[in-house]
Protein backbone atom coordinates (compact mmCIF):
# COMPACT_ATOMS: atom_id res chain seq x y z
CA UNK A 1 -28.58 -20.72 3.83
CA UNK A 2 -24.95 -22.15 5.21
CA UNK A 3 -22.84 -19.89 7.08
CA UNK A 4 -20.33 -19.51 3.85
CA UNK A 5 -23.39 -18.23 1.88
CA UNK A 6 -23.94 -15.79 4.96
CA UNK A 7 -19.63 -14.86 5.11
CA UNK A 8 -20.33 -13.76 1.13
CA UNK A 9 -23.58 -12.14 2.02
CA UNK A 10 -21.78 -9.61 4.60
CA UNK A 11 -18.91 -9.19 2.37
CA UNK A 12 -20.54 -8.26 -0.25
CA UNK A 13 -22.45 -5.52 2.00
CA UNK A 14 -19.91 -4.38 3.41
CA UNK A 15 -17.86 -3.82 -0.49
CA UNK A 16 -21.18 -2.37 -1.92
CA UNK A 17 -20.34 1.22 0.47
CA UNK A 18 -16.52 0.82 -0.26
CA UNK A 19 -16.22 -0.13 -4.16
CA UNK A 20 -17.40 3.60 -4.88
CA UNK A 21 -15.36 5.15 -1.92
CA UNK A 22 -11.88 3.21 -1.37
CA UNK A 23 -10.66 1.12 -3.20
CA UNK A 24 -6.72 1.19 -3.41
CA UNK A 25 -5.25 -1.44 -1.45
CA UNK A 26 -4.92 -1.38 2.15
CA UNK A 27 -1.41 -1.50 3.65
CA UNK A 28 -0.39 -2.07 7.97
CA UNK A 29 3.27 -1.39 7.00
CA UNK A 30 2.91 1.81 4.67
CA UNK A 31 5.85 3.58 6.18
CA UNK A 32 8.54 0.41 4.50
CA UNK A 33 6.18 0.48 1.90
CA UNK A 34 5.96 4.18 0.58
CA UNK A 35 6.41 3.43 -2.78
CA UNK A 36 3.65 2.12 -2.85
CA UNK A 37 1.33 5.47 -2.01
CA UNK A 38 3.71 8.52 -3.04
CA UNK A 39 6.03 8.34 -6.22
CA UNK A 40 8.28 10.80 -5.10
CA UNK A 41 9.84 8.47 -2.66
CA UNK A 42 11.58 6.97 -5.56
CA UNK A 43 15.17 7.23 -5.09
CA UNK A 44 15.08 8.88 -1.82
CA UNK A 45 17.70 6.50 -0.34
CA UNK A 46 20.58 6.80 -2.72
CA UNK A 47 20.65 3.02 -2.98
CA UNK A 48 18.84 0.26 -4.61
CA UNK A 49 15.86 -0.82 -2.41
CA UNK A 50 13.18 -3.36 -3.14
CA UNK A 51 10.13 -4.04 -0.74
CA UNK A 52 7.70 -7.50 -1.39
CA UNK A 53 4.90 -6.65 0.86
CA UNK A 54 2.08 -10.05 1.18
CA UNK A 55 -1.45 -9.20 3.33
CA UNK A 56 -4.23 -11.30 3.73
CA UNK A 57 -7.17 -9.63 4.92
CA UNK A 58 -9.77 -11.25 7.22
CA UNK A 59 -8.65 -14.76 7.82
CA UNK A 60 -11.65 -16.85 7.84
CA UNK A 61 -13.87 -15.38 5.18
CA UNK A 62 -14.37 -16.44 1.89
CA UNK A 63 -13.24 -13.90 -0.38
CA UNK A 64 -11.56 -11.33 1.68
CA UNK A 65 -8.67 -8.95 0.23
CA UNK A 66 -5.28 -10.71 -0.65
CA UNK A 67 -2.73 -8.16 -1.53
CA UNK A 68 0.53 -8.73 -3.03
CA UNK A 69 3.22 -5.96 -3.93
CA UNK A 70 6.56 -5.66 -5.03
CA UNK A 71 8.47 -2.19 -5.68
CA UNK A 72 11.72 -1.12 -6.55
CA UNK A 73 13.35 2.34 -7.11
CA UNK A 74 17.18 3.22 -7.88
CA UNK A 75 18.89 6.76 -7.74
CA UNK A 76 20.69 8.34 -10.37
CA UNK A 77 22.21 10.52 -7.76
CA UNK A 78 24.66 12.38 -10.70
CA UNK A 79 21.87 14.22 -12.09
CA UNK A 80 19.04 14.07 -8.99
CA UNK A 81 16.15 11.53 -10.36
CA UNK A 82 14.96 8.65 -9.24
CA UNK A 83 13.29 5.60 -10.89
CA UNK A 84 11.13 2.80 -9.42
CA UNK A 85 8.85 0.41 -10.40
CA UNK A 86 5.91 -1.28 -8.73
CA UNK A 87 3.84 -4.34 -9.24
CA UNK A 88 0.29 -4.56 -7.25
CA UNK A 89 -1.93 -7.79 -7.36
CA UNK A 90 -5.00 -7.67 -5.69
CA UNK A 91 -8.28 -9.91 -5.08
CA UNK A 92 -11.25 -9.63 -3.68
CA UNK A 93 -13.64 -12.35 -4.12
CA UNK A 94 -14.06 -13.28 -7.71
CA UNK A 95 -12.58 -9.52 -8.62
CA UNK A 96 -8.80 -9.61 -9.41
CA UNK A 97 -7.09 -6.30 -10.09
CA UNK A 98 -3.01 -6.47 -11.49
CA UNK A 99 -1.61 -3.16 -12.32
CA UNK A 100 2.60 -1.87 -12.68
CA UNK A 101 3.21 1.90 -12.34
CA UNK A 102 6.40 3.37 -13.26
CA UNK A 103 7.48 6.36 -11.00
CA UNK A 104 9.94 9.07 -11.82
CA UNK A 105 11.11 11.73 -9.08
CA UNK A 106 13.54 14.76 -9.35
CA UNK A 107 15.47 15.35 -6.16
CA UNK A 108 16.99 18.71 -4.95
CA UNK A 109 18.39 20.21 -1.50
CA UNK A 110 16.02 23.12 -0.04
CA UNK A 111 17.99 24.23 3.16
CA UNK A 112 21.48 22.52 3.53
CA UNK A 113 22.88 19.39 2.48
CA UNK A 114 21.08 17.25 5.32
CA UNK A 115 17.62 17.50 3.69
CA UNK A 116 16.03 16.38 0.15
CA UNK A 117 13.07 17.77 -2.02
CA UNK A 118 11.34 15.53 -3.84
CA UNK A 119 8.95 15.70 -6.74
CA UNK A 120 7.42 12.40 -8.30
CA UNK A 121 5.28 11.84 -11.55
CA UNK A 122 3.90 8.32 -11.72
CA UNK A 123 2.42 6.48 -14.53
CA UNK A 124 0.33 2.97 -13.93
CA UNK A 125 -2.23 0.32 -15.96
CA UNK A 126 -4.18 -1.45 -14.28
CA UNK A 127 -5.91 -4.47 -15.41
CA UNK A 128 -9.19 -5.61 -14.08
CA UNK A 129 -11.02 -8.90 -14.43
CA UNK A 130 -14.12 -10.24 -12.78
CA UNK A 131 -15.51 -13.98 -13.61
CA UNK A 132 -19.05 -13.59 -12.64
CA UNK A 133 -19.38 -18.10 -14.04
CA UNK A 134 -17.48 -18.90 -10.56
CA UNK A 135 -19.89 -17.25 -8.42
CA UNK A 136 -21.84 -20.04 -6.59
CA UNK A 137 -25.85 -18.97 -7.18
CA UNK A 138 -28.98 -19.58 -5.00
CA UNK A 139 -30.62 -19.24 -8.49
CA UNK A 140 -29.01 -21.25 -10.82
CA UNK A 141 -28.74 -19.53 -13.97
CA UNK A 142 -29.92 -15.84 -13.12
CA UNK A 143 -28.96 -13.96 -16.29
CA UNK A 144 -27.13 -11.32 -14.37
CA UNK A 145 -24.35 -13.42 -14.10
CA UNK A 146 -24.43 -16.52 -16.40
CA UNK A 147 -22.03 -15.43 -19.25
CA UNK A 148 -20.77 -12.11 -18.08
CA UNK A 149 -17.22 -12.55 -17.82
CA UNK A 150 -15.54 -9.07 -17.22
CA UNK A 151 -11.78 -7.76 -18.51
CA UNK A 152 -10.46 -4.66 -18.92
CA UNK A 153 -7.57 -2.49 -18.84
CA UNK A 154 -7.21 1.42 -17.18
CA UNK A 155 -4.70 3.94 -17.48
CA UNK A 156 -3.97 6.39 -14.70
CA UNK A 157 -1.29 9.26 -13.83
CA UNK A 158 -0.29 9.91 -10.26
CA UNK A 159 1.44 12.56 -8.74
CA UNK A 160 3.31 13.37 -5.00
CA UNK A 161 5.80 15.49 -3.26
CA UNK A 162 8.39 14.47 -0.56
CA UNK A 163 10.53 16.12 1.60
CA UNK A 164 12.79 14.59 4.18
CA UNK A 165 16.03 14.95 6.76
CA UNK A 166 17.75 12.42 8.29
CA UNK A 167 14.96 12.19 11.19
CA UNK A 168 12.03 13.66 9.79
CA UNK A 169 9.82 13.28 6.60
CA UNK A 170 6.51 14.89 5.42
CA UNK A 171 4.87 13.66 2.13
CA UNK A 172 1.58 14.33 -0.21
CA UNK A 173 0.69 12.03 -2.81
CA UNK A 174 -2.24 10.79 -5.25
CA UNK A 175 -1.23 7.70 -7.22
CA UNK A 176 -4.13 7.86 -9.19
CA UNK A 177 -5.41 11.53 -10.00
CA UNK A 178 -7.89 10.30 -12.83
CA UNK A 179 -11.30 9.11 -12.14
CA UNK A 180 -11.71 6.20 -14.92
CA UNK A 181 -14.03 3.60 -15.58
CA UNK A 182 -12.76 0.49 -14.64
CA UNK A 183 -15.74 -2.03 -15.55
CA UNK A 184 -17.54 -2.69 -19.20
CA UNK A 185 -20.92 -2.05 -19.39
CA UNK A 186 -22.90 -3.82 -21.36
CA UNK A 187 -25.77 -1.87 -22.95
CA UNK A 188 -27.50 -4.58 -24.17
CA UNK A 189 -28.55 -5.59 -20.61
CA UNK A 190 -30.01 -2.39 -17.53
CA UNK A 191 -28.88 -5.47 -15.26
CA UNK A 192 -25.49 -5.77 -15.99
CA UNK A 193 -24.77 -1.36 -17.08
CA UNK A 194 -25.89 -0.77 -13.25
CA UNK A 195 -22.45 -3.49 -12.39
CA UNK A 196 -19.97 -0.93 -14.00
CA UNK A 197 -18.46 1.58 -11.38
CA UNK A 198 -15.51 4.32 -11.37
CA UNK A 199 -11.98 4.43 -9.84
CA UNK A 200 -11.41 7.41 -7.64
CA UNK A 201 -8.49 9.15 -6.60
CA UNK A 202 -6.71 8.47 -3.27
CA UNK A 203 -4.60 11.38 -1.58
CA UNK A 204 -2.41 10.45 1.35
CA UNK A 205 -0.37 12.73 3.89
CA UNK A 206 1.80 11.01 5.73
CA UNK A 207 4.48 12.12 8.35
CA UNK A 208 7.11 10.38 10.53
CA UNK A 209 9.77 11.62 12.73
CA UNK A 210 12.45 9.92 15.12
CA UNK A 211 13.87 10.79 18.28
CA UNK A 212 17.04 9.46 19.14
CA UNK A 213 16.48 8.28 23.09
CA UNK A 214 19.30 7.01 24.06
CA UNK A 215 22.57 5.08 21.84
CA UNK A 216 20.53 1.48 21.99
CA UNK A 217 17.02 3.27 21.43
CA UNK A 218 15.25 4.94 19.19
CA UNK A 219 11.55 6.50 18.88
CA UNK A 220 9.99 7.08 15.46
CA UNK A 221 5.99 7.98 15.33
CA UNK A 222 4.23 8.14 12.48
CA UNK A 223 1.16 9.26 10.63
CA UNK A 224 -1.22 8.67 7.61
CA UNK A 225 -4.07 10.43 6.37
CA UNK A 226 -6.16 8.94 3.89
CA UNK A 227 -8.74 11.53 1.80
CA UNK A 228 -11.25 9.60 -0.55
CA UNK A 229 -14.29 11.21 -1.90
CA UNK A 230 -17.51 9.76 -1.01
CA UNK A 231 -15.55 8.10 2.08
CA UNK A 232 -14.69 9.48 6.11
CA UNK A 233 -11.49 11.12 6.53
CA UNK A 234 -9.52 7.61 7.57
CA UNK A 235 -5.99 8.40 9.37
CA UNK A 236 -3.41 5.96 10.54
CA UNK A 237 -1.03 6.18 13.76
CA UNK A 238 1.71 4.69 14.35
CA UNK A 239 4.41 4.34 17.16
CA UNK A 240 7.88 2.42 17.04
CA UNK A 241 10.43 1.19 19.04
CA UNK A 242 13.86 0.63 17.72
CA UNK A 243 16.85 -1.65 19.26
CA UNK A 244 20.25 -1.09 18.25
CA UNK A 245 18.76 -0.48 14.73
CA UNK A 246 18.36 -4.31 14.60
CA UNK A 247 14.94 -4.75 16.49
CA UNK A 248 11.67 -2.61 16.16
CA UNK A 249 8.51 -3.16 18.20
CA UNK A 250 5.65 -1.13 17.51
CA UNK A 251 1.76 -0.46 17.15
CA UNK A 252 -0.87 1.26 15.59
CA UNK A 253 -4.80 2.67 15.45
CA UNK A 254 -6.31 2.71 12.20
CA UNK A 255 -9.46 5.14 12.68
CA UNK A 256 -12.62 3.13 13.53
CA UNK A 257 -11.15 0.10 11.99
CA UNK A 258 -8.41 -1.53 13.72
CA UNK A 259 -5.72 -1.51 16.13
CA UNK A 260 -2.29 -3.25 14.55
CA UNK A 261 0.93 -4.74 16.49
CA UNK A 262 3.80 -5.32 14.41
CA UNK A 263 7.72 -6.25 14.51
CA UNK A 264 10.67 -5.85 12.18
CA UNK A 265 13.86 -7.85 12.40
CA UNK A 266 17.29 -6.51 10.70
CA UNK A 267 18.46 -10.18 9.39
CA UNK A 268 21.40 -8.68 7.53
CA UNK A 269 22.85 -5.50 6.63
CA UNK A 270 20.63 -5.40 3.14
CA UNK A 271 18.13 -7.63 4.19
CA UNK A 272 14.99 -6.91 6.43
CA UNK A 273 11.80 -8.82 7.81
CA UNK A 274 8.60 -7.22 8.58
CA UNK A 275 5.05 -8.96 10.62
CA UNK A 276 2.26 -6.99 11.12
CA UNK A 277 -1.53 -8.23 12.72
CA UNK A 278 -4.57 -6.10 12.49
CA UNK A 279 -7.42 -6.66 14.69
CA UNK A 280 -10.44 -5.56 13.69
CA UNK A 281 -12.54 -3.57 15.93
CA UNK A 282 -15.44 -2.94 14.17
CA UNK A 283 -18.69 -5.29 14.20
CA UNK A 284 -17.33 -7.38 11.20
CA UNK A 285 -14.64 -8.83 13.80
CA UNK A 286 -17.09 -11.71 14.81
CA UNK A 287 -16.30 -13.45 11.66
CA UNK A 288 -12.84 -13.05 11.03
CA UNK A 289 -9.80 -13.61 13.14
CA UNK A 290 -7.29 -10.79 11.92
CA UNK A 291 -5.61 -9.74 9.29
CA UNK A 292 -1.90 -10.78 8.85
CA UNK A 293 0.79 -8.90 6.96
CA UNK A 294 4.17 -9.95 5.98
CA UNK A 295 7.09 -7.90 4.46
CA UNK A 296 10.57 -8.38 2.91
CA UNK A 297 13.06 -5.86 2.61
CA UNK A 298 16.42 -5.11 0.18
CA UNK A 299 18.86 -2.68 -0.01
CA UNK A 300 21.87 -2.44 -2.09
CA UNK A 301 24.94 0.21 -1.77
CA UNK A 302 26.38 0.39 -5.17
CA UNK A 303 28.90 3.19 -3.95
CA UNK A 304 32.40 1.65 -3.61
CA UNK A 305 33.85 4.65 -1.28
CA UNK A 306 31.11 4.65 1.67
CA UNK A 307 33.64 3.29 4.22
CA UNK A 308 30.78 1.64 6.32
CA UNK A 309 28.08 0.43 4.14
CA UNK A 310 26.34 -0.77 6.67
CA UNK A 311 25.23 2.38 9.00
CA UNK A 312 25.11 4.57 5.65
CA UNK A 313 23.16 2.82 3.37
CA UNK A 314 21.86 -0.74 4.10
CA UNK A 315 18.23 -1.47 4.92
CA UNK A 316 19.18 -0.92 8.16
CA UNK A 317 18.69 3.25 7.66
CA UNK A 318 16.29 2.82 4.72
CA UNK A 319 13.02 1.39 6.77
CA UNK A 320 13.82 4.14 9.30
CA UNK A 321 11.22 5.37 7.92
């Protein structure tokens, strides 16, 4: 047996506990990416904003997660909603999953004019397709996978609520609420019905705050918790350093999974660059050598009377947080 044979092997062993606990992608850089995990943050901004987000997981293995997003939300801040769009491509070995969810939030002031309620309704499909022909066999033609060629599409709701400041935000979310069948079964065969399994909803609670240290430095912790049934309680922090709003340095601890560094770069007033690499630190790290994660930010004033566009509403304030 070669050592890509073994790579699969532990893969696979290691997806056979997660396929029926977690299985919405993974994301370093959630806070630029919120979109992404709570509906309601649709609009938030008053601006246009669009975030391409690129991971690949476990560099070095054959098959490991590649995740590519792209999300976009606008305001209509005349009557308080807010619209956005994302697009989610994800693979995992011969599995590929595309979906697009459509988010709509209503925005309102609770205690002054400084803070924002949010409430977001989020609508997805989700596409899932699974060539079991490509999968290289020690048996040649075992009847479990010759000819079983898998593609189907899922439907889902989500739902979230967000409330920020100018410093601070809290938010709870569940992009998908309904548990669904995302895999055919095929009756004809006991083999192939036990290969169809269930998505299950994701709820996230995430929190972020920043301290203003000095004029040339700011301080913005963060936090995610991640509840999926069947799975641990898996929580997220996060610590950043910002430089004259232009620079941010900053690091995280993903709960008995990995510790991240990552870096931002302001390259223009509407246009932002994020890096992030996860090490592993779990017993899988022996055959991998991290996990790297790239992001691009936009944002676009379309308000002709903000006299200085770029402390009010370029990128610059929207991946604050």
């Amino acid at each position: 047996m070669n050592k890509k044979i073994v790579y699969i092997f532990l893969l696979s062993v290691l997806f056979t506990k997660s396929v029926k606990a977690q299985q919405d992608p993974m994301y370093s850089q959630y806070m630029f990416n919120m979109l992404a995990i709570n509906p309601a943050y649709a609009g938030n901004h008053e601006v246009f904003g669009a975030t391409a987000l690129f991971r690949q997981q476990w560099v070095g293995v054959p098959g490991a997660p590649q995740t590519f997003t792209l999300g976009f939300d606008v305001p209509d801040n005349k009557r308080g909603f807010g619209y956005g769009v994302q697009l989610v491509g994800d693979q995992i070995g011969i599995q590929k999953t595309n979906a697009v969810a459509g988010s709509f939030s209503y925005r309102t002031h609770v205690f002054s004019e400084n803070d924002e309620l949010a409430l977001g309704f989020q609508g997805s499909m989700s596409n899932y397709s699974a060539n079991y022909n490509s999968v290289d066999l020690i048996q040649p033609y075992d009847p479990s996978f010759v000819g079983l060629v898998i593609n189907t599409w899922t439907p889902n709701v989500g739902a979230g609520i967000f409330y920020h400041t100018k410093d601070f935000y809290l938010g709870i979310s569940s992009p998908t609420i309904l548990s669904a069948q995302m895999q055919q079964v095929d009756a004809t065969s006991i083999t192939r019905s036990a290969q169809s399994f269930f998505s299950i909803p994701h709820t996230y609670a995430t929190t972020g705050f920043v301290f203003h240290l000095s004029d040339a430095i700011d301080l913005k912790p963060s936090a995610m918790l991640k509840l999926v049934k069947g799975a641990p309680i898996e929580y997220d922090v996060n610590a950043q350093i910002y430089l004259y709003d232009l620079i941010s340095l900053g690091a995280s601890y993903r709960s008995n999974a990995a510790v991240v560094g990552m870096a931002g770069l302001q390259l223009t007033p509407n246009w932002r660059i994020g890096y992030a690499y996860d090490k592993d630190i779990t017993g899988f790290k022996a055959f991998n050598t991290g996990t790297h994660e790239i992001m691009l930010g936009f944002a676009l004033n379309r308000s002709t009377k903000v006299a200085n566009p770029r402390l009010m509403y370029s990128c610059t304030q929207m991946y604050r947080f």
